[in-house]
Protein backbone atom coordinates (compact mmCIF):
# COMPACT_ATOMS: atom_id res chain seq x y z
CA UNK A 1 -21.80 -24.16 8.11
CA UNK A 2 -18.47 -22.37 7.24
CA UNK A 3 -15.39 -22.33 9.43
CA UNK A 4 -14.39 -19.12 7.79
CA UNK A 5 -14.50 -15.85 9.96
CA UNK A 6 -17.48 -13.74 9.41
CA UNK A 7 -15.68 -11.47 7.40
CA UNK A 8 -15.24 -14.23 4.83
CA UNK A 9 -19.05 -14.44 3.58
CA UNK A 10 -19.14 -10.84 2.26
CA UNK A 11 -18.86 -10.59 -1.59
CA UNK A 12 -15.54 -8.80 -2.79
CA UNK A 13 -15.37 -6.11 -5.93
CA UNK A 14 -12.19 -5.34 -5.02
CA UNK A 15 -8.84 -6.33 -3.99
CA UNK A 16 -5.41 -4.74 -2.95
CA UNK A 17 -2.55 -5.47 -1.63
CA UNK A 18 0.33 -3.95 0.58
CA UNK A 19 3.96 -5.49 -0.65
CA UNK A 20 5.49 -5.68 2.56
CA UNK A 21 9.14 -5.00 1.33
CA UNK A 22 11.20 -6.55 -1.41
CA UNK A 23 10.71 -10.53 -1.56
CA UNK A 24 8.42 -9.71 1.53
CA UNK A 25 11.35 -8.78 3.41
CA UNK A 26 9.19 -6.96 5.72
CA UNK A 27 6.44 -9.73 6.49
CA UNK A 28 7.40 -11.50 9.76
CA UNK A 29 7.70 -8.56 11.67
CA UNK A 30 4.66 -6.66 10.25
CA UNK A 31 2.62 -9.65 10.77
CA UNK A 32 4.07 -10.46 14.31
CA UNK A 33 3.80 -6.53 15.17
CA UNK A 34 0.41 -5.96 13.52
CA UNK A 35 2.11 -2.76 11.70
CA UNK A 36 2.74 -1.67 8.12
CA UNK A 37 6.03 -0.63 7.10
CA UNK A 38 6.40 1.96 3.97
CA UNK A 39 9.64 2.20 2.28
CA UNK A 40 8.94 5.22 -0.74
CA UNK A 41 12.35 4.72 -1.96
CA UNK A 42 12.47 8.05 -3.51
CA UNK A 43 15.27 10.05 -1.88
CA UNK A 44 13.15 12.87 -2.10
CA UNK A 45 12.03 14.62 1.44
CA UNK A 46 9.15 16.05 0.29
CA UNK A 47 7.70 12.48 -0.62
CA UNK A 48 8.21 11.35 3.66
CA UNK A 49 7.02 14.86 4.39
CA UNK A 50 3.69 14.32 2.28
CA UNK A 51 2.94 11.28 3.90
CA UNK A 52 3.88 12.40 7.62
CA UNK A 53 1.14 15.50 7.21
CA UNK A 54 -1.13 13.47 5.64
CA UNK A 55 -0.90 15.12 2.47
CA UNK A 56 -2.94 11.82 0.55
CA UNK A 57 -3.91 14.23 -2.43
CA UNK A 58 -0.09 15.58 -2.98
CA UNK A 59 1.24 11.84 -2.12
CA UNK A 60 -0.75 10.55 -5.54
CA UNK A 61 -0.05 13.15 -7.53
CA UNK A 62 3.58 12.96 -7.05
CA UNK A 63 3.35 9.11 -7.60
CA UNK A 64 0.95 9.90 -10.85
CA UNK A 65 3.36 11.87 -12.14
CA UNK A 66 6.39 9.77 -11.30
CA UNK A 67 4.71 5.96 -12.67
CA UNK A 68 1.73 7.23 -14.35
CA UNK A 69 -1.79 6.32 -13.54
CA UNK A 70 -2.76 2.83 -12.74
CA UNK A 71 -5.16 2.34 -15.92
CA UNK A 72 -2.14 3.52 -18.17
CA UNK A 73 0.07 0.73 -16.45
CA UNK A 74 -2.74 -1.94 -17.22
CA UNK A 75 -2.91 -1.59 -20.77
C-alpha cells in the first residue's frame, strides 16, 4: 500500500510548471501563503490589464507574438 496521497496514483500526460520568481525568489511566501505571484515583466499596461479582465485569449496572443509559440521554442 502507498503512502502517497491519492492524487499520486493517477497517470500523468502532462506536466507544467509555475516559476515562482527569479531563482524562486518568490517560493517561501507563495508556498507559506498558498498564492501565486505573476511578475509579466513587460512594462507594458495593457499586458496587467489583459490579465486583470481576464482577457486569457489576448494574454497568449500578445505572449505568441512577443516569444513565439511553444513548439517553435522546442525545436
Amino acid at each position: 500500500m502507498s503512502h502517497l496521497p491519492s492524487c499520486y496514483d493517477r497517470e500523468v500526460s502532462d506536466v507544467r510548471y509555475i516559476k515562482l520568481g527569479k531563482g524562486g525568489h518568490w517560493e517561501d511566501e507563495c508556498f507559506k501563503q498558498g498564492i501565486i505571484r505573476l511578475g509579466f515583466s513587460t512594462g507594458e499596461e495593457r499586458v496587467l490589464r489583459y490579465a486583470l479582465n481576464s482577457k486569457w485569449d489576448e494574454l497568449k496572443k500578445y505572449w505568441l507574438k512577443k516569444v513565439g509559440s511553444f513548439e517553435k521554442r522546442m525545436d
